[in-house]
Structure formats: C-alpha cells, structure tokens
C-alpha atoms as a PDB file:
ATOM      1  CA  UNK A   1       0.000   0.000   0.000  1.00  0.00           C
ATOM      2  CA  UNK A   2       1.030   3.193  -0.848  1.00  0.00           C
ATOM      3  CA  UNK A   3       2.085   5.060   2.266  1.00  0.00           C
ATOM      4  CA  UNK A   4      -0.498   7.625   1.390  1.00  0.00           C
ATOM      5  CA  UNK A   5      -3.150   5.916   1.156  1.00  0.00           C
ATOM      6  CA  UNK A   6      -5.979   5.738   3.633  1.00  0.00           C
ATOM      7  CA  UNK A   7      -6.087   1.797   5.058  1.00  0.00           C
ATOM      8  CA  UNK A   8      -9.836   0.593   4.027  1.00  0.00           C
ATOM      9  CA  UNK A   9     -12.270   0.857   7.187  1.00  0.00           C
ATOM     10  CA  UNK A  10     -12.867  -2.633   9.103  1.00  0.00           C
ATOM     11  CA  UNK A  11     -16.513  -3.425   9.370  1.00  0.00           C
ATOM     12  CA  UNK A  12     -18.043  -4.186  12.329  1.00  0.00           C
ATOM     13  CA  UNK A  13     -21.914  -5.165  11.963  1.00  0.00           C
ATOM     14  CA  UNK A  14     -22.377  -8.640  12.075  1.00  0.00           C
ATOM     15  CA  UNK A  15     -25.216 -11.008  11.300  1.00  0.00           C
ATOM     16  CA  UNK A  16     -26.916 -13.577  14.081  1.00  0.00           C
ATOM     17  CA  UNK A  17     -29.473 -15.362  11.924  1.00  0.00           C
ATOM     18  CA  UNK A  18     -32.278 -13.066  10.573  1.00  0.00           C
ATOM     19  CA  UNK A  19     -30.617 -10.329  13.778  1.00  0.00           C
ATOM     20  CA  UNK A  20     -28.042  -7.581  12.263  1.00  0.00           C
ATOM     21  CA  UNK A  21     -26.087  -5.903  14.762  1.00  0.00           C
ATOM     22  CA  UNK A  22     -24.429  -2.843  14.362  1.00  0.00           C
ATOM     23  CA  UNK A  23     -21.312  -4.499  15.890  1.00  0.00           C
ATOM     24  CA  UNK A  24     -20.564  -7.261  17.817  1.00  0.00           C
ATOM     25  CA  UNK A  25     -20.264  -5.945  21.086  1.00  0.00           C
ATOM     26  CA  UNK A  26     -23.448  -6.329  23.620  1.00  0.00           C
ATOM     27  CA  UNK A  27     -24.112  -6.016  27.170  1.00  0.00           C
ATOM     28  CA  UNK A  28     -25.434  -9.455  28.812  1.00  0.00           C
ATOM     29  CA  UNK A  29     -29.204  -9.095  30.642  1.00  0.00           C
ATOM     30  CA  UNK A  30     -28.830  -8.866  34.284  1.00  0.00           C
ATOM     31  CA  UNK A  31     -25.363  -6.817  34.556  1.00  0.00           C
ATOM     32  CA  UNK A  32     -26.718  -3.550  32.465  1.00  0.00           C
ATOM     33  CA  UNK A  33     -30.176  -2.964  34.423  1.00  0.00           C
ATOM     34  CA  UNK A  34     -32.536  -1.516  31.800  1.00  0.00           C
ATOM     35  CA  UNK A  35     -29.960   1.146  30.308  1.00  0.00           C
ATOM     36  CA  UNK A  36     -31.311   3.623  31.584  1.00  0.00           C
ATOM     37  CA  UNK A  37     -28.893   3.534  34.711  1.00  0.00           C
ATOM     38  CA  UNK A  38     -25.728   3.267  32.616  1.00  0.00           C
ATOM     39  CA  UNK A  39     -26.823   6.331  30.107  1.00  0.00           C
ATOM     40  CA  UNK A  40     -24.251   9.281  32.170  1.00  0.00           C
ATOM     41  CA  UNK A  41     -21.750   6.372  32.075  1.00  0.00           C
ATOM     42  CA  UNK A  42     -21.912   4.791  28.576  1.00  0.00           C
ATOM     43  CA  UNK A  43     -22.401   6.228  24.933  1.00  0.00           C
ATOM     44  CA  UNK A  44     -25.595   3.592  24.518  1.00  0.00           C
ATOM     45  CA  UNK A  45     -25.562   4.555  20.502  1.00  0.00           C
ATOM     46  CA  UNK A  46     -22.653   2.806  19.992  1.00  0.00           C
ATOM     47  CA  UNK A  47     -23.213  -1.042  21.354  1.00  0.00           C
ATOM     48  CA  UNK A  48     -24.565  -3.681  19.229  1.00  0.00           C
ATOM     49  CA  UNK A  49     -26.661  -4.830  21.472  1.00  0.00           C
ATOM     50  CA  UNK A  50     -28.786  -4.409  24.903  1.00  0.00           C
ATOM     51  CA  UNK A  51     -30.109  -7.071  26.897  1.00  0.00           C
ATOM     52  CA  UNK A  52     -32.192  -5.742  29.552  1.00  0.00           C
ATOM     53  CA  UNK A  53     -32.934  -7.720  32.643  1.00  0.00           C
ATOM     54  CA  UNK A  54     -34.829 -11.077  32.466  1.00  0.00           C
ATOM     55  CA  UNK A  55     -38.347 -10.656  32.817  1.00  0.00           C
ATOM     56  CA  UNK A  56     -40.897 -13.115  33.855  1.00  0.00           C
ATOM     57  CA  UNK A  57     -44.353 -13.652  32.974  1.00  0.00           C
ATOM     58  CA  UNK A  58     -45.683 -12.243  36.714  1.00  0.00           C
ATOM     59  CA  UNK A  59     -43.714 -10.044  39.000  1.00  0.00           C
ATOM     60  CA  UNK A  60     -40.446 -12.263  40.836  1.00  0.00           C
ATOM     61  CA  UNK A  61     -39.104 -11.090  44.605  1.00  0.00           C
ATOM     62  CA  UNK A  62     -35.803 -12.914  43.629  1.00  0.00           C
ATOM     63  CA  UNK A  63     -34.393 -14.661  45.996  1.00  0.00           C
ATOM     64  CA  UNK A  64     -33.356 -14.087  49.489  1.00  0.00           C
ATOM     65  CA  UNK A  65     -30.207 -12.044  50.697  1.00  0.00           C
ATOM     66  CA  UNK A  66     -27.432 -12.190  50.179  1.00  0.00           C
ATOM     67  CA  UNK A  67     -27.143 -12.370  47.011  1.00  0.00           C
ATOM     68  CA  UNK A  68     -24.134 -11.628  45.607  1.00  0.00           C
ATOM     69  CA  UNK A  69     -20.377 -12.189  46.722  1.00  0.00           C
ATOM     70  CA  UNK A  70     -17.322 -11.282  45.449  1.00  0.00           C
ATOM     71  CA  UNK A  71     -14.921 -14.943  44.679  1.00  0.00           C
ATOM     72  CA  UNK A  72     -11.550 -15.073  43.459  1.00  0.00           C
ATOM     73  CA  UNK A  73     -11.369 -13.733  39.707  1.00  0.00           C
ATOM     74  CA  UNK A  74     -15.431 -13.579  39.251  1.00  0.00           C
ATOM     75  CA  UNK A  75     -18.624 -12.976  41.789  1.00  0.00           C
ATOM     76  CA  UNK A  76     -21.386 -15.628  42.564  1.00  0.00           C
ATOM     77  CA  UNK A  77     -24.758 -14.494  42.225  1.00  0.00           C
ATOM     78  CA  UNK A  78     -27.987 -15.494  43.578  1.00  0.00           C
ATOM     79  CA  UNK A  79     -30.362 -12.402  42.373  1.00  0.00           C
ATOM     80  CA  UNK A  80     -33.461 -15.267  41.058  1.00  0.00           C
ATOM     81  CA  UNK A  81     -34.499 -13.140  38.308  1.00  0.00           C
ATOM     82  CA  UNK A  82     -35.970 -10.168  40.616  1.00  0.00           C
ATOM     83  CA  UNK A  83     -38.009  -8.400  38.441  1.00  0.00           C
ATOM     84  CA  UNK A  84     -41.649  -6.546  38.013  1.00  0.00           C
ATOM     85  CA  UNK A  85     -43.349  -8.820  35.185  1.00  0.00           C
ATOM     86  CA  UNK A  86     -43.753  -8.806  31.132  1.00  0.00           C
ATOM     87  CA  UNK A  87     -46.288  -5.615  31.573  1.00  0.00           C
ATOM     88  CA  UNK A  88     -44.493  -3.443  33.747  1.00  0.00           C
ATOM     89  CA  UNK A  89     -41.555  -4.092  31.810  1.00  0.00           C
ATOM     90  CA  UNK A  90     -43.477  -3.433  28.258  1.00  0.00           C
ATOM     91  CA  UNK A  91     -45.290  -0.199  30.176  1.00  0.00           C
ATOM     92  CA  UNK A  92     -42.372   1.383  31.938  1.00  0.00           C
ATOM     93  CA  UNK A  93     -39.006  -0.170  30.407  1.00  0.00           C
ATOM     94  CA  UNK A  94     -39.444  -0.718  26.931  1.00  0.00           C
ATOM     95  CA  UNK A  95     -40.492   2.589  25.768  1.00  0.00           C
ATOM     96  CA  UNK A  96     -36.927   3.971  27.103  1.00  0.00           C
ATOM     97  CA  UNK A  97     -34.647   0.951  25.254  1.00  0.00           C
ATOM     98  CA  UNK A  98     -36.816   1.055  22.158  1.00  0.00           C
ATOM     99  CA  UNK A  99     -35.809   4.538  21.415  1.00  0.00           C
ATOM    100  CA  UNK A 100     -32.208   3.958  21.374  1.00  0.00           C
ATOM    101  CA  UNK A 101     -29.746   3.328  18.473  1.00  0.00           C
ATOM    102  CA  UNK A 102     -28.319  -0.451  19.972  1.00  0.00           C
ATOM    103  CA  UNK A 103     -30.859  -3.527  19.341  1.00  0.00           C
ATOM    104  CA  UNK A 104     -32.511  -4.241  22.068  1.00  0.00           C
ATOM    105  CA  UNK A 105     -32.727  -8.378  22.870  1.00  0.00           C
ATOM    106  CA  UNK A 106     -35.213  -8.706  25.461  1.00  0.00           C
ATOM    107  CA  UNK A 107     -34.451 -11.672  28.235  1.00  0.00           C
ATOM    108  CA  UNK A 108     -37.357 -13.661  28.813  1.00  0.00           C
ATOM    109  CA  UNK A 109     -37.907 -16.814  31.420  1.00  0.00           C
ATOM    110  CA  UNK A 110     -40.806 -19.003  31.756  1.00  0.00           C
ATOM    111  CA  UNK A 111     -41.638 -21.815  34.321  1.00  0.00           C
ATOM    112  CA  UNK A 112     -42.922 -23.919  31.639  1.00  0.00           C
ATOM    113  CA  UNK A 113     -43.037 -24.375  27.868  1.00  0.00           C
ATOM    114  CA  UNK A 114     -46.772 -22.431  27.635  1.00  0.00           C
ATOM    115  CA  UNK A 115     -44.470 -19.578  29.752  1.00  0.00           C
ATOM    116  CA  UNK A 116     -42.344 -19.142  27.171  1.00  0.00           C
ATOM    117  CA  UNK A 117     -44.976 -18.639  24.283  1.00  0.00           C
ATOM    118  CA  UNK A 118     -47.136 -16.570  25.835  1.00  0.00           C
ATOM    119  CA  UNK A 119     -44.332 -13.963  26.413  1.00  0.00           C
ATOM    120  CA  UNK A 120     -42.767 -14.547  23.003  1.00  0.00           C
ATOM    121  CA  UNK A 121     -46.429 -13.292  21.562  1.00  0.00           C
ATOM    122  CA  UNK A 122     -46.787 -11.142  24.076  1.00  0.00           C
ATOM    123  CA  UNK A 123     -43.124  -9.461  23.226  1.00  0.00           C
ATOM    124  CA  UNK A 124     -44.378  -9.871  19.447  1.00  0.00           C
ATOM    125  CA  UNK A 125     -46.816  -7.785  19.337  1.00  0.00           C
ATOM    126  CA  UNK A 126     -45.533  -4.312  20.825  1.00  0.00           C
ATOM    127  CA  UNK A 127     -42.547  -2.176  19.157  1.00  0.00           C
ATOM    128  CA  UNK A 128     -39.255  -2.078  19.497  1.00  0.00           C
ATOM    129  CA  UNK A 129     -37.948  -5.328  20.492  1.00  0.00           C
ATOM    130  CA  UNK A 130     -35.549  -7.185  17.743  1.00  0.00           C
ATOM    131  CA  UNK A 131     -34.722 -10.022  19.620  1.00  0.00           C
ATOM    132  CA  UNK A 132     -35.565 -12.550  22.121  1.00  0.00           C
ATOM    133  CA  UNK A 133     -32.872 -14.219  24.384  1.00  0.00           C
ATOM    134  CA  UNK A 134     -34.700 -17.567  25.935  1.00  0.00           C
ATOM    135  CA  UNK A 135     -33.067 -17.877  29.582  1.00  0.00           C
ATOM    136  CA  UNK A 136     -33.519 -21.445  29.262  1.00  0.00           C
ATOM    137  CA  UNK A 137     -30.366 -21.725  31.822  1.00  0.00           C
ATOM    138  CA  UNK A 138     -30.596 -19.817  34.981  1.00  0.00           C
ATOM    139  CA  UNK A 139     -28.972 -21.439  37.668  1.00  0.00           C
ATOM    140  CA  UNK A 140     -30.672 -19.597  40.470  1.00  0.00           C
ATOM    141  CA  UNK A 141     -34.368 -20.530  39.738  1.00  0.00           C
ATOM    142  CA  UNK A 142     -36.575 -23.426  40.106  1.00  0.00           C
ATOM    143  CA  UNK A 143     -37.811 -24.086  36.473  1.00  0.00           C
ATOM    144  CA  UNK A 144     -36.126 -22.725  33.716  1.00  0.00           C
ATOM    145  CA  UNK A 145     -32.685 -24.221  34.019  1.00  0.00           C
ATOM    146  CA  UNK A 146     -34.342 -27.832  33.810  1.00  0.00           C
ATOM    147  CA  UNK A 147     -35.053 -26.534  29.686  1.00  0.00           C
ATOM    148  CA  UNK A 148     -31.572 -25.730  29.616  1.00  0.00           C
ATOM    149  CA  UNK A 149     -30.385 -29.412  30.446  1.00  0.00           C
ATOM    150  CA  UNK A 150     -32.672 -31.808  28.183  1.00  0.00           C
ATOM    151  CA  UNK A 151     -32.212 -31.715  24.611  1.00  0.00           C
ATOM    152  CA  UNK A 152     -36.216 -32.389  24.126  1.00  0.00           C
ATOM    153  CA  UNK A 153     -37.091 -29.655  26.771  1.00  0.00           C
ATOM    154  CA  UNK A 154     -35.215 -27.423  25.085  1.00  0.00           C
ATOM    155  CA  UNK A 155     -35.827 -27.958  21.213  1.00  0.00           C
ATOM    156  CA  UNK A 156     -39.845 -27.770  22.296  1.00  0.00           C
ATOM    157  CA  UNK A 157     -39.335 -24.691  24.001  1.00  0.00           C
ATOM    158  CA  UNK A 158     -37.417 -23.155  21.428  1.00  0.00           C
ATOM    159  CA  UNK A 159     -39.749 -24.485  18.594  1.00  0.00           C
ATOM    160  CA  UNK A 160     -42.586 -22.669  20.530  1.00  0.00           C
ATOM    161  CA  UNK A 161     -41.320 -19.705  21.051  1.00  0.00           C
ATOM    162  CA  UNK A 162     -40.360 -19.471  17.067  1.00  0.00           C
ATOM    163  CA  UNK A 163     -43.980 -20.680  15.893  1.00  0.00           C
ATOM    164  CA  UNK A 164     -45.368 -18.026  18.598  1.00  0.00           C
ATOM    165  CA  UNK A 165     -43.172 -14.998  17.268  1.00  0.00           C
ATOM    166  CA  UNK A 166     -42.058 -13.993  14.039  1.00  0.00           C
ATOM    167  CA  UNK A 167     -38.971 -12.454  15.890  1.00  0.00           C
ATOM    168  CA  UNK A 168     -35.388 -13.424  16.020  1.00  0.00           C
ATOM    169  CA  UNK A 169     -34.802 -16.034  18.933  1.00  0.00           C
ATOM    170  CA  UNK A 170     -31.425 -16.958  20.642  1.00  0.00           C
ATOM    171  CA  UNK A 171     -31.044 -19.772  23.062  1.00  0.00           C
ATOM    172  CA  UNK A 172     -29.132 -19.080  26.188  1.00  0.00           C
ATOM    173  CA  UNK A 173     -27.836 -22.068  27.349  1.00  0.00           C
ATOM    174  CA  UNK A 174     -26.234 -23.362  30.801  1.00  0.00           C
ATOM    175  CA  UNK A 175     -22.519 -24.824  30.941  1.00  0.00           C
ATOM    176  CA  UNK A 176     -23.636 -27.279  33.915  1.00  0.00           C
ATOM    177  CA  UNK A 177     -24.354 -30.194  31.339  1.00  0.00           C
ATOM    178  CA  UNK A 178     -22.476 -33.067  30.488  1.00  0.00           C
ATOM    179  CA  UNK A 179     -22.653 -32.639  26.577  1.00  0.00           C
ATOM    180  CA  UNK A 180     -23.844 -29.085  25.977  1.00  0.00           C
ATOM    181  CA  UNK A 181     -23.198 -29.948  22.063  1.00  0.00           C
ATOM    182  CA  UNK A 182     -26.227 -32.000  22.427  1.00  0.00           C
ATOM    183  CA  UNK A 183     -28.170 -28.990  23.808  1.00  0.00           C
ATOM    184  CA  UNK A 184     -27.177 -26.754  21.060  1.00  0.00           C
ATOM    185  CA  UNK A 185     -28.056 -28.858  18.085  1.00  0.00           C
ATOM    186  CA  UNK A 186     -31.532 -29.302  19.490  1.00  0.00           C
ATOM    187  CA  UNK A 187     -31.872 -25.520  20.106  1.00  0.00           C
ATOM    188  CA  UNK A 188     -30.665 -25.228  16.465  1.00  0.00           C
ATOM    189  CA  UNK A 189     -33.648 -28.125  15.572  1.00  0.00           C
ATOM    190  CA  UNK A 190     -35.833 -25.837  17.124  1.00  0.00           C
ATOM    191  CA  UNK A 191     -35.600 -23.208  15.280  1.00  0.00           C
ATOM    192  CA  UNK A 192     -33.315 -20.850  17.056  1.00  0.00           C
ATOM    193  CA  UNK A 193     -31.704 -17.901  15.080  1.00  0.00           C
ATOM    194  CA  UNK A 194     -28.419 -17.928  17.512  1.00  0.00           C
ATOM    195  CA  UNK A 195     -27.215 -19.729  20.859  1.00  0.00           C
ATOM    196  CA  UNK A 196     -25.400 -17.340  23.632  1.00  0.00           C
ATOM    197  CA  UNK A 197     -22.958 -19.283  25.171  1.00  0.00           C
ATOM    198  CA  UNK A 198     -22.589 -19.404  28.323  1.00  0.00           C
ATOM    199  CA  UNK A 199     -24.988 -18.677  31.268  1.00  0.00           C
ATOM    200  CA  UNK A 200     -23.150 -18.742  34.727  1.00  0.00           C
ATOM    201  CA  UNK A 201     -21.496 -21.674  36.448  1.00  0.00           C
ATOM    202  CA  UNK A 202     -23.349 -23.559  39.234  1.00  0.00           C
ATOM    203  CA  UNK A 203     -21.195 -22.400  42.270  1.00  0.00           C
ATOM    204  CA  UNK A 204     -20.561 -22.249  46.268  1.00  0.00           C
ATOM    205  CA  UNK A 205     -19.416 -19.911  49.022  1.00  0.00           C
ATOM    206  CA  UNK A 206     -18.776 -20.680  52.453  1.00  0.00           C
ATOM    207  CA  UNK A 207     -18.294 -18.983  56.130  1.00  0.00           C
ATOM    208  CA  UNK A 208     -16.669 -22.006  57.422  1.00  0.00           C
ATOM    209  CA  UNK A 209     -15.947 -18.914  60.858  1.00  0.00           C
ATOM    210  CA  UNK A 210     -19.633 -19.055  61.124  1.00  0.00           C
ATOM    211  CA  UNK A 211     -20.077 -22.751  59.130  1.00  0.00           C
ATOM    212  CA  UNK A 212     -22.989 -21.831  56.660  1.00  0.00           C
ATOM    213  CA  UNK A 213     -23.274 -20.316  53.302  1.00  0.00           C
ATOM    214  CA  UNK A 214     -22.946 -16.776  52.626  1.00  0.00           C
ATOM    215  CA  UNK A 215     -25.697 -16.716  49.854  1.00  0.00           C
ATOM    216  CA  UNK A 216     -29.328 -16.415  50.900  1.00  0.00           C
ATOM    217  CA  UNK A 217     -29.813 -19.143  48.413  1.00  0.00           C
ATOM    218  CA  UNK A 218     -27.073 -21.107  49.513  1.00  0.00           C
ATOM    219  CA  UNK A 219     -25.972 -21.588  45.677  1.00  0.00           C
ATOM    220  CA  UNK A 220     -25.517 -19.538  43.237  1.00  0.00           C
ATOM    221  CA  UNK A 221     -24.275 -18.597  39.184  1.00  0.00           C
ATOM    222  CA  UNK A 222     -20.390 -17.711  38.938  1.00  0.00           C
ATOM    223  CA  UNK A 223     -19.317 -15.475  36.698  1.00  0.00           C
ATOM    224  CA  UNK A 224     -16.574 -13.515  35.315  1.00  0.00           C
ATOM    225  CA  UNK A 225     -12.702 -14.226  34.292  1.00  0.00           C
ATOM    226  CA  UNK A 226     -12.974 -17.383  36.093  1.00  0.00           C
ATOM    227  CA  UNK A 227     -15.161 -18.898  33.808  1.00  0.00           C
ATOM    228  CA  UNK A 228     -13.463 -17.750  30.494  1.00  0.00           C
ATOM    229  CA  UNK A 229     -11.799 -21.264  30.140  1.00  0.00           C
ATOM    230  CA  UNK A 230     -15.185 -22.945  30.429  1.00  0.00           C
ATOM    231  CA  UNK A 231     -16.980 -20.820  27.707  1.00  0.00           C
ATOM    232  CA  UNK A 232     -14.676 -20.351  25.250  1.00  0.00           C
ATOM    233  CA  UNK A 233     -14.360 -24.427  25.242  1.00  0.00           C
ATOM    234  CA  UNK A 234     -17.888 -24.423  24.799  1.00  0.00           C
ATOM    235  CA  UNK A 235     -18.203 -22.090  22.131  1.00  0.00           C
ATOM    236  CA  UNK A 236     -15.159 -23.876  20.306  1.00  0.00           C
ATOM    237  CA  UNK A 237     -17.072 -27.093  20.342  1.00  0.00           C
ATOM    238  CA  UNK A 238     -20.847 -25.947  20.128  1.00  0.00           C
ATOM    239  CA  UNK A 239     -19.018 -24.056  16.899  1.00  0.00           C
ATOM    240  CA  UNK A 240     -17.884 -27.305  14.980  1.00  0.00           C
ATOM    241  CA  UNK A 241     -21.533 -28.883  15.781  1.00  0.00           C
ATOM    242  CA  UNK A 242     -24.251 -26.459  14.637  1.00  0.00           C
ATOM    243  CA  UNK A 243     -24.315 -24.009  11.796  1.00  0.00           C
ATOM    244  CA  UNK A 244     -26.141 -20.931  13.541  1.00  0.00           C
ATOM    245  CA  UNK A 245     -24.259 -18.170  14.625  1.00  0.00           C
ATOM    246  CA  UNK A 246     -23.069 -17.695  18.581  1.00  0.00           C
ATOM    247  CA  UNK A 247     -22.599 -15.155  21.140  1.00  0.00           C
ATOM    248  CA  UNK A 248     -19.824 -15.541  23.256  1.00  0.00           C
ATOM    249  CA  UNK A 249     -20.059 -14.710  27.005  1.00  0.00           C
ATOM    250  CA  UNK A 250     -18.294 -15.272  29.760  1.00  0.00           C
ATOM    251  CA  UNK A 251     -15.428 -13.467  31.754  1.00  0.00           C
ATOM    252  CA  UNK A 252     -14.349 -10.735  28.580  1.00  0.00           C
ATOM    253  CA  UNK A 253     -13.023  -7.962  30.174  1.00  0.00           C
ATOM    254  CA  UNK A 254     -10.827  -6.396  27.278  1.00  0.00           C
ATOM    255  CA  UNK A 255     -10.348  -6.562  23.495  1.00  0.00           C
ATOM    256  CA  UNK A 256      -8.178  -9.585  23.952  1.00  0.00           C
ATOM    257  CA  UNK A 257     -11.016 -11.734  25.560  1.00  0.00           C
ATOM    258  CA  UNK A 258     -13.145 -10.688  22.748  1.00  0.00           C
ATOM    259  CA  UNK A 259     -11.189 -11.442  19.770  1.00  0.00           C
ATOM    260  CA  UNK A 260     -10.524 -15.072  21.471  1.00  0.00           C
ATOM    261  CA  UNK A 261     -13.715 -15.511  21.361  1.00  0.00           C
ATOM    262  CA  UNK A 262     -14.431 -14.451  17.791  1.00  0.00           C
ATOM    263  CA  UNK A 263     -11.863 -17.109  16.635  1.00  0.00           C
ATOM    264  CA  UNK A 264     -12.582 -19.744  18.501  1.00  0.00           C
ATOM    265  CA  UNK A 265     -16.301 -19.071  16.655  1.00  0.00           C
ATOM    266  CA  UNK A 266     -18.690 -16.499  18.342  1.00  0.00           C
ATOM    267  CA  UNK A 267     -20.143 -14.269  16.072  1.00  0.00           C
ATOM    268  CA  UNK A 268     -20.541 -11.620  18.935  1.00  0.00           C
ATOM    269  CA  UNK A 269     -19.812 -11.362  22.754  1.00  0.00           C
ATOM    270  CA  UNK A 270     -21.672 -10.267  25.961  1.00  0.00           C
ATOM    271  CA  UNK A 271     -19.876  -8.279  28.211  1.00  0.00           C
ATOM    272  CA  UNK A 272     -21.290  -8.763  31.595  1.00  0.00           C
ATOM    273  CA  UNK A 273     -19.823  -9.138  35.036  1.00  0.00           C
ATOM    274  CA  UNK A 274     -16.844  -6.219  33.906  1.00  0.00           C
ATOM    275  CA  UNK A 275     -20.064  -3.781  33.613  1.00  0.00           C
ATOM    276  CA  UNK A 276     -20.172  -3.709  37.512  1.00  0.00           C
ATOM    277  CA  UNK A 277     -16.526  -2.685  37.860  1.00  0.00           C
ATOM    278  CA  UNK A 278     -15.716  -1.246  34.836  1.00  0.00           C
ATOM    279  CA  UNK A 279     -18.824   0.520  33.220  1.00  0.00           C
ATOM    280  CA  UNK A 280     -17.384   1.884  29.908  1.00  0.00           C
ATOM    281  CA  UNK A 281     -15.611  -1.629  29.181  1.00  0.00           C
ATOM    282  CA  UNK A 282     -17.614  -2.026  26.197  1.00  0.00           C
ATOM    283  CA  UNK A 283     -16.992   1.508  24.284  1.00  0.00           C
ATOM    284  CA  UNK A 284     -13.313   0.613  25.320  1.00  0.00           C
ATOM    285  CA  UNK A 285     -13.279  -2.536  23.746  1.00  0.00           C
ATOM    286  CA  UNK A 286     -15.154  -0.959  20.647  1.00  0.00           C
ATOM    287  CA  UNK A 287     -12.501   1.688  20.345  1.00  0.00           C
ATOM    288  CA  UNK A 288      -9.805  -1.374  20.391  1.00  0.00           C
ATOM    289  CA  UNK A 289     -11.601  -3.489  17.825  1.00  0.00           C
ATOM    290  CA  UNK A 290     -11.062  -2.328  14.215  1.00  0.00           C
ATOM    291  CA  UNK A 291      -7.125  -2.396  15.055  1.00  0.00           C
ATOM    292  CA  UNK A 292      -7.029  -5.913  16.709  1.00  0.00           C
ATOM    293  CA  UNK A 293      -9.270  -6.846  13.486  1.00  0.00           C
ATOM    294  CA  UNK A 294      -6.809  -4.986  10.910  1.00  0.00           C
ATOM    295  CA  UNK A 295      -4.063  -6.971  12.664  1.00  0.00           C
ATOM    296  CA  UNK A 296      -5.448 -10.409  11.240  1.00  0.00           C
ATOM    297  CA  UNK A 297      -5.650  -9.413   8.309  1.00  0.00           C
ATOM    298  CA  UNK A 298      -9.646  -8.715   8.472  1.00  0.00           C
ATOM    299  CA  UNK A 299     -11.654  -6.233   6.791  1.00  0.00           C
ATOM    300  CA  UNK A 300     -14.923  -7.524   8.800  1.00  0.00           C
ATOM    301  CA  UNK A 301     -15.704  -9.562  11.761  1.00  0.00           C
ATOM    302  CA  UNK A 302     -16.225 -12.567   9.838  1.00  0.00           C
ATOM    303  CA  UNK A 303     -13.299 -13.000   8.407  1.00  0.00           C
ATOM    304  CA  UNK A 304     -11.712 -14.211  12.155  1.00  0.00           C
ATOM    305  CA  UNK A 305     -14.525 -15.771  13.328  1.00  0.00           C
ATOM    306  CA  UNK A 306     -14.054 -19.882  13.763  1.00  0.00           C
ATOM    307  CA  UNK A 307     -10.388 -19.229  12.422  1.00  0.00           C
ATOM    308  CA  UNK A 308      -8.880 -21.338  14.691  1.00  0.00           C
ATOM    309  CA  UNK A 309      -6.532 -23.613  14.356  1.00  0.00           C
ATOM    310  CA  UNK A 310      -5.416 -26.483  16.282  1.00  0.00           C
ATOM    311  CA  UNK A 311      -1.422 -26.476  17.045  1.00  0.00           C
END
C-alpha cells in the first residue's frame, strides 16, 4: 500500500441469523439494568446490542439475601431473576430501550413451555424489540434451568417460542451439562436464530468462621474471568456442531477476551460481570476493535470468526 493511502475501514456489523447488529459488542441481561442507569456512564448509541434484565411472565421477589459475593477472579450471584413482570416491563421499560440506536434483545424466562410462548407473543406484538434471548439456563431458579439441560425440553421450548413470534430467537444455554453440544443442536432443531454461550457456572461460598453459606440461596451462578476457560471451550465445540451463529459470554473484560472468542467461533460477545466494575468496558473494547481486526488481516468480523486452528 502506498504510504499515502488511507487503510480501508474494518466493518463491524455482524449477522446472528435473521438479527443484524451494528457491531458485535453487547451487554449481557442482568449486569446492564434496563440502560437507563448506565446512560451518564456509557455512549448507549454505539453497542450492538442491549439485553435488559430477564423478565418473567408475573412479577419475581428474587431470591433471598445475600445475594451476591465477590470470589476469586469472578462474583457468585444469587439475584433469582428479581423483576416486576412482562407488563411493567413493556409499560415502563421498553419505551426507554426502544428509542435507542443499539438492538434491544429482550431476556425472557418461563416456568414452563406455555411460559415461554405466551411472552414470546406477548413481546411480538408491541414495538421495538428485535430479539428474544430464551433464559432457558438460569442457575438460580426453580424451572427454567431444567429446559436448559434436556435436549427435548429445550428444542420444544425453542420451537414454541419461534412458531409463537415472528422475531429473532437466541437460546441461552447453561454450561452445567455433560454434553452441551447435544443442547445446542436441538436448540438449532428448534428453530433458534443464535445460541449465547454461556450462562453462569453452578457455584458455592462458604463462612466455614460461622459454618454456613454466605448466599441467601445457599448456591448460586459464577461469573466472570474465572469462567473464560469454560466458555470459550464451549463455544469452540458448540461451533464445529451447529451451523447458527453464537454469542460468546463469559469473563471478557478487554479486546483480547473478545477477539478469542471471535476465533474460537462467536459471532458476537456479551460483556457482563466487567459492567459492575468497569462501566465503559464495552466503548473501550469498541474503540480497540477495528485495530485488533486490521491486525489479522480482516476487513470484517467474519473473516476471524471460527479461524482457529489447532497447534
């Protein structure tokens, strides 16, 4: 290239089934409240993606206190999806994330399979959502984990949900399965448009001074850079196995965690847990992006993605 010359632009939107994104950077539901909160913090206009807070078909208390705790490398989390209920959320939330330039992917759980379809038509028929994200795999919930572990479960749930909506469904799945590959392809059976992989880690912590757990709940989801091993794995195999796109999540807290997981397969990442301590990690990383791509050789985020190769 001539040393004049302008280098051509890297592009950054990327494509999750019938989903375009802007770029591939989102924020994961439950570590971004409803945007609102992070709008003095964060240049919204500029992620790919928001994913609001689950929301449940009636109002949730969540689960009893504590309900968080710090570990080593990540926090455990017990929350239970806290939250007011599909109408509160369509009256009072959705107005706010509908008006801004990200997509929004709105986080829905259900106790059963009819759950799950009545929100997905429910979500269907007001403005302004682009996505669903099925939180077949919350670890902190009686319910909705159990779809997230049996390949029938969750192909039926997902098939619902698609002949219920006409919009774009992703499957979140759980890492605390024997063969998640199994879990994926029947997500992908079912009809789903993307799979974000992963939801948190089944986890522990203990006052052994006072000899009980510290969680209200007594268990709890881990999450964070401990947990980067697990889900990139995951990714890297569900990748080889199915042939819908995949958002990666799971313990990114720079532009090097991303761009593992964009060749190792993900289409797009979550950033979660570094929201709580580091609220404009995902303009940071977006800032970073283009250069890391241009490094590669890319001149668009597909060009790296699944470009892994073994040693």
């Amino acid at each position: 290239m001539n040393p004049t010359e302008t280098p051509h632009p890297v592009r950054l939107d990327v494509q999750l089934g019938r989903l375009r994104l802007a770029n591939p950077i989102a924020v994961a539901s439950g570590t971004f409240g409803y945007a609102r909160e992070m709008a003095g913090l964060v240049d919204l206009a500029r992620l790919g993606a928001i994913l609001p807070k689950t929301i449940t078909q009636e109002p949730r208390p969540g689960n009893p206190p504590p309900r968080t705790v710090e570990t080593a490398c990540g926090m455990l989390n017990s929350i239970g999806l806290d939250n007011d209920g599909i109408e509160a959320f369509i009256a009072e939330k959705l107005p706010y994330l509908a008006s801004l330039a990200p997509a929004t992917i709105v986080s829905i759980a259900g106790r059963t399979q009819d759950e799950f379809t009545r929100m997905a038509a429910r979500m269907d028929a007001v403005p302004g959502v682009d996505a669903l994200e099925l939180n077949v795999s919350c670890p902190n919930v009686t319910g909705g984990v159990d779809f997230g572990t049996d390949p029938d479960s969750c192909r039926r749930v997902v098939a619902g949900v698609r002949d219920a909506c006409s919009l774009p469904v992703l499957a979140k799945l759980t890492p605390n399965v024997t063969n998640v590959v199994a879990i994926a392809q029947a997500a992908e059976q079912g009809g789903a448009d993307a799979l974000s992989l992963v939801n948190t880690c089944l986890g522990m912590a203990v006052d052994w001074r006072r000899r009980r757990p510290i969680l209200g709940n007594v268990l709890g989801g881990l999450s964070g850079p401990a947990i980067k091993p697990i889900a990139i794995r995951i990714v890297y195999q569900v990748a080889a196995a199915v042939d819908i796109p995949l958002m990666g999540i799971g313990g990114i807290a720079n532009i090097n965690d991303v761009m593992e997981f964009l060749v190792a397969g993900a289409t797009a990442v979550q950033i979660g847990t570094a929201n709580f301590y580091n609220p404009t990690v995902s303009v940071k990383i977006l800032d970073a992006l283009p250069d890391a791509l241009a490094r590669l050789g890319a001149t668009c985020v597909a060009d790296v993605v699944g470009t892994i190769t073994k040693q």
